[in-house]
PDB file of N, CA and C in Angstrom:
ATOM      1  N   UNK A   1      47.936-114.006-104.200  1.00  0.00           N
ATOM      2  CA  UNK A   1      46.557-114.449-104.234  1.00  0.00           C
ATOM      3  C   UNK A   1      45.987-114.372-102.813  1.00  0.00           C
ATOM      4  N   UNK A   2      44.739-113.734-102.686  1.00  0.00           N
ATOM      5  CA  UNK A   2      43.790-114.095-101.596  1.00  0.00           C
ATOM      6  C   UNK A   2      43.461-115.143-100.938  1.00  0.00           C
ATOM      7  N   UNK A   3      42.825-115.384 -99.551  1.00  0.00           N
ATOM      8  CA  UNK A   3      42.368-116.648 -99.160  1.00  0.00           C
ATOM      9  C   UNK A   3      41.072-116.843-100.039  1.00  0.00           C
ATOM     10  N   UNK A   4      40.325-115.666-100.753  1.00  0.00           N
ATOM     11  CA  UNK A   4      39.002-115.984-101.695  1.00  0.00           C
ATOM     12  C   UNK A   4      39.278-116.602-102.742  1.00  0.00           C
ATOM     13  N   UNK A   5      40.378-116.577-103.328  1.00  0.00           N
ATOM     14  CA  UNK A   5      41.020-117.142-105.223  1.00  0.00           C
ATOM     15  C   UNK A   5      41.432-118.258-104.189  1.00  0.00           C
ATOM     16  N   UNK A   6      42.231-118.596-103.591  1.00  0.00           N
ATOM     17  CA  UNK A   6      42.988-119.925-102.864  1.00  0.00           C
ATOM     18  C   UNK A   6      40.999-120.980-102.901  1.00  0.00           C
ATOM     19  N   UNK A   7      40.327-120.293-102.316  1.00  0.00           N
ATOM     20  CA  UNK A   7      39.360-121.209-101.932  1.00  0.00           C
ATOM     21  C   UNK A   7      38.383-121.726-103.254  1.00  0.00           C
ATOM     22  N   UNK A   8      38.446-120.657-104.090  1.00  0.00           N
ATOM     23  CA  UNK A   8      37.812-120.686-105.538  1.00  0.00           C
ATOM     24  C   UNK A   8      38.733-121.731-106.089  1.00  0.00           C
ATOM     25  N   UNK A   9      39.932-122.140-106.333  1.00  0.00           N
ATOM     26  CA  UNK A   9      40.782-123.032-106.747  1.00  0.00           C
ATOM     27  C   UNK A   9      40.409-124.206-106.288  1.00  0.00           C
ATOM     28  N   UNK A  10      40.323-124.235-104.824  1.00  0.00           N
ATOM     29  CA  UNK A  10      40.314-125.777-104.100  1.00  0.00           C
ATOM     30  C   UNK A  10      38.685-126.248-104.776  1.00  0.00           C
ATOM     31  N   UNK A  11      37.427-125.365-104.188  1.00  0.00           N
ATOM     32  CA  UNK A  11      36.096-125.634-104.845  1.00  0.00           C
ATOM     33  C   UNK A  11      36.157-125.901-106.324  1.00  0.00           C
ATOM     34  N   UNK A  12      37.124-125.663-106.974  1.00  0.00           N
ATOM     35  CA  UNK A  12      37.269-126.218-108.759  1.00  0.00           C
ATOM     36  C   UNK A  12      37.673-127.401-108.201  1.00  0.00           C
ATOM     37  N   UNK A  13      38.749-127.453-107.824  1.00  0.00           N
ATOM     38  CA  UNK A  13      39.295-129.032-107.841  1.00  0.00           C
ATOM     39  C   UNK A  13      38.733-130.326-107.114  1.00  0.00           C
ATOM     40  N   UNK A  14      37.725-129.586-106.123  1.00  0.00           N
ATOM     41  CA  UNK A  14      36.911-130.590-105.432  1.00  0.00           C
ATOM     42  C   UNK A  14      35.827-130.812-106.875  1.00  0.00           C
ATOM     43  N   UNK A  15      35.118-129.919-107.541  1.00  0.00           N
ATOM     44  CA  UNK A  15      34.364-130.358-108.385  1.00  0.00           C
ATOM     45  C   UNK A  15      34.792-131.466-109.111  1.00  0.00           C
ATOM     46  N   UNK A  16      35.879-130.979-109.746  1.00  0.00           N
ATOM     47  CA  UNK A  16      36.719-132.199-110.973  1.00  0.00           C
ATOM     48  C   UNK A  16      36.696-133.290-110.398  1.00  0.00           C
ATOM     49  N   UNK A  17      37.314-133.421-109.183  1.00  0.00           N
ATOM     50  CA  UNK A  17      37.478-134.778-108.519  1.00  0.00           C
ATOM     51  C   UNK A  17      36.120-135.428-108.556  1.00  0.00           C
ATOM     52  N   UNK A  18      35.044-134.698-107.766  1.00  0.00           N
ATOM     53  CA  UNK A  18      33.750-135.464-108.012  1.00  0.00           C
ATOM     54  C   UNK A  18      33.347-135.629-108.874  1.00  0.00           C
ATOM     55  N   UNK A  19      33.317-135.307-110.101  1.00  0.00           N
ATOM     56  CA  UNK A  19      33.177-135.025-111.527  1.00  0.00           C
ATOM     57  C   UNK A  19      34.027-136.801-111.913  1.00  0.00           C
ATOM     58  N   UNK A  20      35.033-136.520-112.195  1.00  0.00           N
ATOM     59  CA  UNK A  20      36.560-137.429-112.044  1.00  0.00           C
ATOM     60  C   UNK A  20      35.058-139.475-111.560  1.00  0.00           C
ATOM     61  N   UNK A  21      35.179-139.283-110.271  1.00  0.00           N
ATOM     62  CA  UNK A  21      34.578-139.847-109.519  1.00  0.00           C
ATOM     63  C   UNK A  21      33.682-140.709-109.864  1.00  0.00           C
ATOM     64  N   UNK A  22      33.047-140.120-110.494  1.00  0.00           N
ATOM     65  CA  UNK A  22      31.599-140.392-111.044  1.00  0.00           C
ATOM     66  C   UNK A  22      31.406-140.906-112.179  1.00  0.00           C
ATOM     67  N   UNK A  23      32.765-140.169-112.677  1.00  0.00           N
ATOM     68  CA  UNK A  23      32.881-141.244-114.168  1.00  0.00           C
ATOM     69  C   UNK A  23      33.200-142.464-114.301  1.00  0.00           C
ATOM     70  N   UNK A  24      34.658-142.632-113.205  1.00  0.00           N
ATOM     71  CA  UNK A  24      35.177-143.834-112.914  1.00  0.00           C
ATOM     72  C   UNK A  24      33.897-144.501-112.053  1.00  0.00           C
ATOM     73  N   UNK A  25      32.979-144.547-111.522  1.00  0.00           N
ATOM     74  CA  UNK A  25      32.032-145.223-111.018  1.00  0.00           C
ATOM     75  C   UNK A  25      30.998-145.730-112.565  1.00  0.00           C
ATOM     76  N   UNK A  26      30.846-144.831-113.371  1.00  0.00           N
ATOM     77  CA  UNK A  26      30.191-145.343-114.715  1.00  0.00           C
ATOM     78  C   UNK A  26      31.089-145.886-115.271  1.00  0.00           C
ATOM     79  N   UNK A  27      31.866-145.958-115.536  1.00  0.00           N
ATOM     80  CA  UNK A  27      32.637-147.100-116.324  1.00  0.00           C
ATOM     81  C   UNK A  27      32.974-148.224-115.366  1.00  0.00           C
ATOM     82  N   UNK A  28      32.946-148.060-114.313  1.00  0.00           N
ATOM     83  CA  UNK A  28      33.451-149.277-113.410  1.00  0.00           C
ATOM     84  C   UNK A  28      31.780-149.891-113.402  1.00  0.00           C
ATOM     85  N   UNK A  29      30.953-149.613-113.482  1.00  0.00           N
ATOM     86  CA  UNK A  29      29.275-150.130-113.878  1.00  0.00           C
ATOM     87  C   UNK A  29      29.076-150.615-115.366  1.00  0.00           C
ATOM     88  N   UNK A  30      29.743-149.551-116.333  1.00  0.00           N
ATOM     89  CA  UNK A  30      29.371-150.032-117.664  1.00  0.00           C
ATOM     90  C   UNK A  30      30.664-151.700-117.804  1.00  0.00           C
ATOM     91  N   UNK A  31      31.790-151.646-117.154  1.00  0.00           N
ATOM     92  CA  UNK A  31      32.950-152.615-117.209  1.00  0.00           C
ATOM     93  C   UNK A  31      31.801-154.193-116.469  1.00  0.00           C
ATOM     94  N   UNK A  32      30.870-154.121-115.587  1.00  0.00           N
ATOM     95  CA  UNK A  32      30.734-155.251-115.159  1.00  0.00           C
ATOM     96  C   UNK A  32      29.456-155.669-115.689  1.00  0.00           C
ATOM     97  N   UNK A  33      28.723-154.512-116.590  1.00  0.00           N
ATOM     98  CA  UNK A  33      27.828-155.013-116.985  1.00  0.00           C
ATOM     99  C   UNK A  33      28.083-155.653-118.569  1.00  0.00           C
ATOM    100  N   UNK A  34      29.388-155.529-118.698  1.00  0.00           N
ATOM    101  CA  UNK A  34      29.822-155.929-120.375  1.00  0.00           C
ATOM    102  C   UNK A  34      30.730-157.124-120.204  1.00  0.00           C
ATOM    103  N   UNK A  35      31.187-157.140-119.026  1.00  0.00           N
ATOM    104  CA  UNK A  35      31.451-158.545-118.408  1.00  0.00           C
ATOM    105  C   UNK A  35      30.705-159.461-118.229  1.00  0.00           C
ATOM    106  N   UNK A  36      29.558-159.539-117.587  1.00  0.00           N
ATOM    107  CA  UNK A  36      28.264-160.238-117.273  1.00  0.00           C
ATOM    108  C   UNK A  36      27.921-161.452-118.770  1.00  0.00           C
ATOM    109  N   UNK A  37      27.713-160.047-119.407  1.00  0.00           N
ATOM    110  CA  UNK A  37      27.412-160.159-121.258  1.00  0.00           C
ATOM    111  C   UNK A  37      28.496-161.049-121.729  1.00  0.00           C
ATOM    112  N   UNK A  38      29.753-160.821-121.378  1.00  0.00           N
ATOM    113  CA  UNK A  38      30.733-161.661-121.807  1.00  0.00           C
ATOM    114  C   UNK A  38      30.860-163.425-121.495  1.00  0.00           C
ATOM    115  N   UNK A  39      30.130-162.982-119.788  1.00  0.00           N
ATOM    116  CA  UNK A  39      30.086-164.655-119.552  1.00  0.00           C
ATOM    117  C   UNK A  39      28.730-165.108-119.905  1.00  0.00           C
ATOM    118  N   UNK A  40      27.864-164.474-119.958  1.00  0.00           N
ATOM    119  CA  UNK A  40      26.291-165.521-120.672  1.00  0.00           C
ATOM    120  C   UNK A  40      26.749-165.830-122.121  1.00  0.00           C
ATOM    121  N   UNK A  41      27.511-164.749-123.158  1.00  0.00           N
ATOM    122  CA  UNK A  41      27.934-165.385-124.114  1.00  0.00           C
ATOM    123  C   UNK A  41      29.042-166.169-124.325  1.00  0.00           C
ATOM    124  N   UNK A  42      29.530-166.498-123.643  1.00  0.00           N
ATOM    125  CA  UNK A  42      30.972-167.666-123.875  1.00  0.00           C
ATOM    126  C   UNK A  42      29.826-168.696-122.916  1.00  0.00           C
ATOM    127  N   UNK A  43      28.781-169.013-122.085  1.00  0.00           N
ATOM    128  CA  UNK A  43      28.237-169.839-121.956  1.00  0.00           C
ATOM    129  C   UNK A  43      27.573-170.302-122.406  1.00  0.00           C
ATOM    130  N   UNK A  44      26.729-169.530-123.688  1.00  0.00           N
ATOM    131  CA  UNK A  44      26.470-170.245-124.526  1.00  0.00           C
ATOM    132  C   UNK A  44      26.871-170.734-125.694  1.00  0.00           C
ATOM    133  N   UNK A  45      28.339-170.401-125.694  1.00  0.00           N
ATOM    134  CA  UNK A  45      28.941-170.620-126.949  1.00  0.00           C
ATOM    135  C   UNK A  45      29.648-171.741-126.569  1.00  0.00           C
ATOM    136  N   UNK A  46      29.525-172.678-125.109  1.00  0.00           N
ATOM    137  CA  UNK A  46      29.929-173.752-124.417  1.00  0.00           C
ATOM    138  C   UNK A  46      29.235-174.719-125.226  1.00  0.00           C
ATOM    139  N   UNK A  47      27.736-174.320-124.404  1.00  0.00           N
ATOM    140  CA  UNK A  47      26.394-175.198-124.788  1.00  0.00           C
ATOM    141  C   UNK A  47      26.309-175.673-126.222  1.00  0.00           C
ATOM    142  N   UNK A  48      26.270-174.207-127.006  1.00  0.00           N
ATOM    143  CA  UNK A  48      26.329-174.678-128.840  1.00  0.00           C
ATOM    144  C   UNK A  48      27.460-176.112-129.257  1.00  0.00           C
ATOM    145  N   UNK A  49      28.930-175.552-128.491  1.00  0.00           N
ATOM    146  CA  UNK A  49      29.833-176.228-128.613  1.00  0.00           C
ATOM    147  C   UNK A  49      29.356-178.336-128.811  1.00  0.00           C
ATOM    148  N   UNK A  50      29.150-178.034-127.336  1.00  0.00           N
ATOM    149  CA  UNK A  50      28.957-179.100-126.919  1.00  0.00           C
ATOM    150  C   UNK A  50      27.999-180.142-127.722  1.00  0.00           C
ATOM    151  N   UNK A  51      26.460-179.267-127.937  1.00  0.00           N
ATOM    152  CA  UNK A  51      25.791-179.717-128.860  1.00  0.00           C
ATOM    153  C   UNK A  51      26.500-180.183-130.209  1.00  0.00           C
ATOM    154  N   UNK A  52      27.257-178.868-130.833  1.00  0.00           N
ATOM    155  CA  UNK A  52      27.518-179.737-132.352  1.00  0.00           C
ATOM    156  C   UNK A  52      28.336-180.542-132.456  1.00  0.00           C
ATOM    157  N   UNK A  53      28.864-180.824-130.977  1.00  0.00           N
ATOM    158  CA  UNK A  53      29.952-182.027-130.524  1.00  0.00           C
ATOM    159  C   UNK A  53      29.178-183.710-130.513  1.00  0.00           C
ATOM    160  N   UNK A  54      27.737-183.660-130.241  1.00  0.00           N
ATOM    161  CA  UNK A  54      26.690-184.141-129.911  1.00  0.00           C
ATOM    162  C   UNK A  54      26.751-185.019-131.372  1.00  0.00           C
ATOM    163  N   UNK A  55      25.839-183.527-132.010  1.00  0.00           N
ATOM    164  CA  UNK A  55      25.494-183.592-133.210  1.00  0.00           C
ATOM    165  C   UNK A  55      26.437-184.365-134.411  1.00  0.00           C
ATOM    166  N   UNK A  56      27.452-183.922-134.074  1.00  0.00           N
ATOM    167  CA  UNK A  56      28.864-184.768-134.960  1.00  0.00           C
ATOM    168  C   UNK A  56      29.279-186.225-135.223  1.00  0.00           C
ATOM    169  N   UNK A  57      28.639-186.474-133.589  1.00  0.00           N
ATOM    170  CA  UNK A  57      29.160-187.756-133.149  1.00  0.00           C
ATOM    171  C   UNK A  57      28.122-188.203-133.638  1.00  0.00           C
ATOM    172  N   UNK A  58      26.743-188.087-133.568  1.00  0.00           N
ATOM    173  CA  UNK A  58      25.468-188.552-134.097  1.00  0.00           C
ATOM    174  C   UNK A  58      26.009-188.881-135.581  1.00  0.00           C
ATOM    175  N   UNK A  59      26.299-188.516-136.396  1.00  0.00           N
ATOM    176  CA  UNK A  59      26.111-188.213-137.792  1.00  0.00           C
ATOM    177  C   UNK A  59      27.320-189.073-138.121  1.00  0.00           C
ATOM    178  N   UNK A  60      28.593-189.399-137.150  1.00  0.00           N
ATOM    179  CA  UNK A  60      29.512-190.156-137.678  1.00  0.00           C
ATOM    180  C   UNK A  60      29.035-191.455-137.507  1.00  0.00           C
ATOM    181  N   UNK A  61      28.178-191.675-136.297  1.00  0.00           N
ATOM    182  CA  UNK A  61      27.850-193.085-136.142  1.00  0.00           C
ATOM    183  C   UNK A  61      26.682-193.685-136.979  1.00  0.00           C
ATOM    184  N   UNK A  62      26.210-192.170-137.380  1.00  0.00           N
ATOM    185  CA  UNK A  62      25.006-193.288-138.807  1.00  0.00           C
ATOM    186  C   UNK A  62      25.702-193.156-139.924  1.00  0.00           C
ATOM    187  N   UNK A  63      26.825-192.843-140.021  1.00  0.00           N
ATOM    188  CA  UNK A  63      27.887-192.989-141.296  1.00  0.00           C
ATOM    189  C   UNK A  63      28.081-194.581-141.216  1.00  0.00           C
ATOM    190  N   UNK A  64      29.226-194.602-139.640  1.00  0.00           N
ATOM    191  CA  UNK A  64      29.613-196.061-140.041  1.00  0.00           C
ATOM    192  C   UNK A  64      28.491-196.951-139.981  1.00  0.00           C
ATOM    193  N   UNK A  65      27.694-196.735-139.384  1.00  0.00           N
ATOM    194  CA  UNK A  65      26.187-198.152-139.243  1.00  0.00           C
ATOM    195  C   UNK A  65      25.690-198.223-140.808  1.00  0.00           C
ATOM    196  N   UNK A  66      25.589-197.317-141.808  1.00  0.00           N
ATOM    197  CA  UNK A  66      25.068-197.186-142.752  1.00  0.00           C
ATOM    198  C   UNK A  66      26.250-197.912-143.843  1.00  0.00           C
ATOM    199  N   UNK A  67      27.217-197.795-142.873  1.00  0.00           N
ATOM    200  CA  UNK A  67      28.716-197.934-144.376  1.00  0.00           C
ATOM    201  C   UNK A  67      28.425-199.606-143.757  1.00  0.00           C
ATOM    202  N   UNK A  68      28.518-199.794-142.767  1.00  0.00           N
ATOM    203  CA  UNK A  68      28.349-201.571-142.500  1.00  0.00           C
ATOM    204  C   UNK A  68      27.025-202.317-142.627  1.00  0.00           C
ATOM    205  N   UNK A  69      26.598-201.414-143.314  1.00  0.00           N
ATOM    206  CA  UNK A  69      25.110-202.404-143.337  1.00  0.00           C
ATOM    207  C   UNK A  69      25.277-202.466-144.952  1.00  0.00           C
ATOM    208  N   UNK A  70      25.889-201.332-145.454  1.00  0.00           N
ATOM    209  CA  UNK A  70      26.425-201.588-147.042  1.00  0.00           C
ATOM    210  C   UNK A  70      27.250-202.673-147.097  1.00  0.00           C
ATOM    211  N   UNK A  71      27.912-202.616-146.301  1.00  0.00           N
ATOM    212  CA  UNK A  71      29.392-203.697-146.842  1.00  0.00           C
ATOM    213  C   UNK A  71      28.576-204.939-146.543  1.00  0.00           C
ATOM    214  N   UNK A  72      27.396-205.418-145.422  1.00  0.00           N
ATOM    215  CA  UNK A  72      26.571-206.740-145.156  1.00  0.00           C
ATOM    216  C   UNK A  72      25.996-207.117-146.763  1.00  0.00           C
ATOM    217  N   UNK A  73      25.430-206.085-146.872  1.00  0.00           N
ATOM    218  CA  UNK A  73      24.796-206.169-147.751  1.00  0.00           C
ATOM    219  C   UNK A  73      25.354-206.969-149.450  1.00  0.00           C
ATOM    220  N   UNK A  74      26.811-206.071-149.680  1.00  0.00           N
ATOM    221  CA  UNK A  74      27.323-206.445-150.725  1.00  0.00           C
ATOM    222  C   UNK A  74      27.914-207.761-150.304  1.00  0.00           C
ATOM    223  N   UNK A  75      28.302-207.993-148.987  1.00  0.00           N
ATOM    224  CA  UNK A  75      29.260-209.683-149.021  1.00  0.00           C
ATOM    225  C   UNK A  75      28.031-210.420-149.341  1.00  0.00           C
ATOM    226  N   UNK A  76      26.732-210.369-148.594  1.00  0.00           N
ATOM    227  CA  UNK A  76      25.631-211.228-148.806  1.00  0.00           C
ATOM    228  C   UNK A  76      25.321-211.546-150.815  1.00  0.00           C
ATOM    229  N   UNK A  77      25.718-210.771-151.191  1.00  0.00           N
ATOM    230  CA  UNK A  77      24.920-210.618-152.431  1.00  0.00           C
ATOM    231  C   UNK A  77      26.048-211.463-153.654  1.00  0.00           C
TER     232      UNK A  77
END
């Protein structure tokens, strides 16, 4: 082979590499922007949490206030 085919080889392989390059730079962009996405949604899946944790506790305590204002009710009667 020539020094012209030797240099035609290396100019392919410099392409690929930059080629190569560029991809791993888009996926290393598409990787942190699907990360990002990952933590606003597990933060709000905190918040929801927390709320129907809220919400739960709400609903058990007008259980028992409601179950003891029954039971007042029936000893009174």
């Amino acid at each position: 082979m020539n020094k012209g085919e030797y240099q035609d080889i290396l100019n392919e392989y410099k392409d690929q590499i930059r080629i190569l390059k560029d991809q791993i730079s888009e996926l290393e962009s598409t990787n942190k922007n699907k990360d990002a996405s990952l933590k606003r949604t597990l933060q709000k899946l905190e918040y929801v949490t927390d709320d129907l944790d809220k919400a739960n506790k709400q609903i058990q305590d007008l259980k028992d206030k409601y179950e003891k204002e029954d039971k007042s009710k029936d000893e009174n009667k």
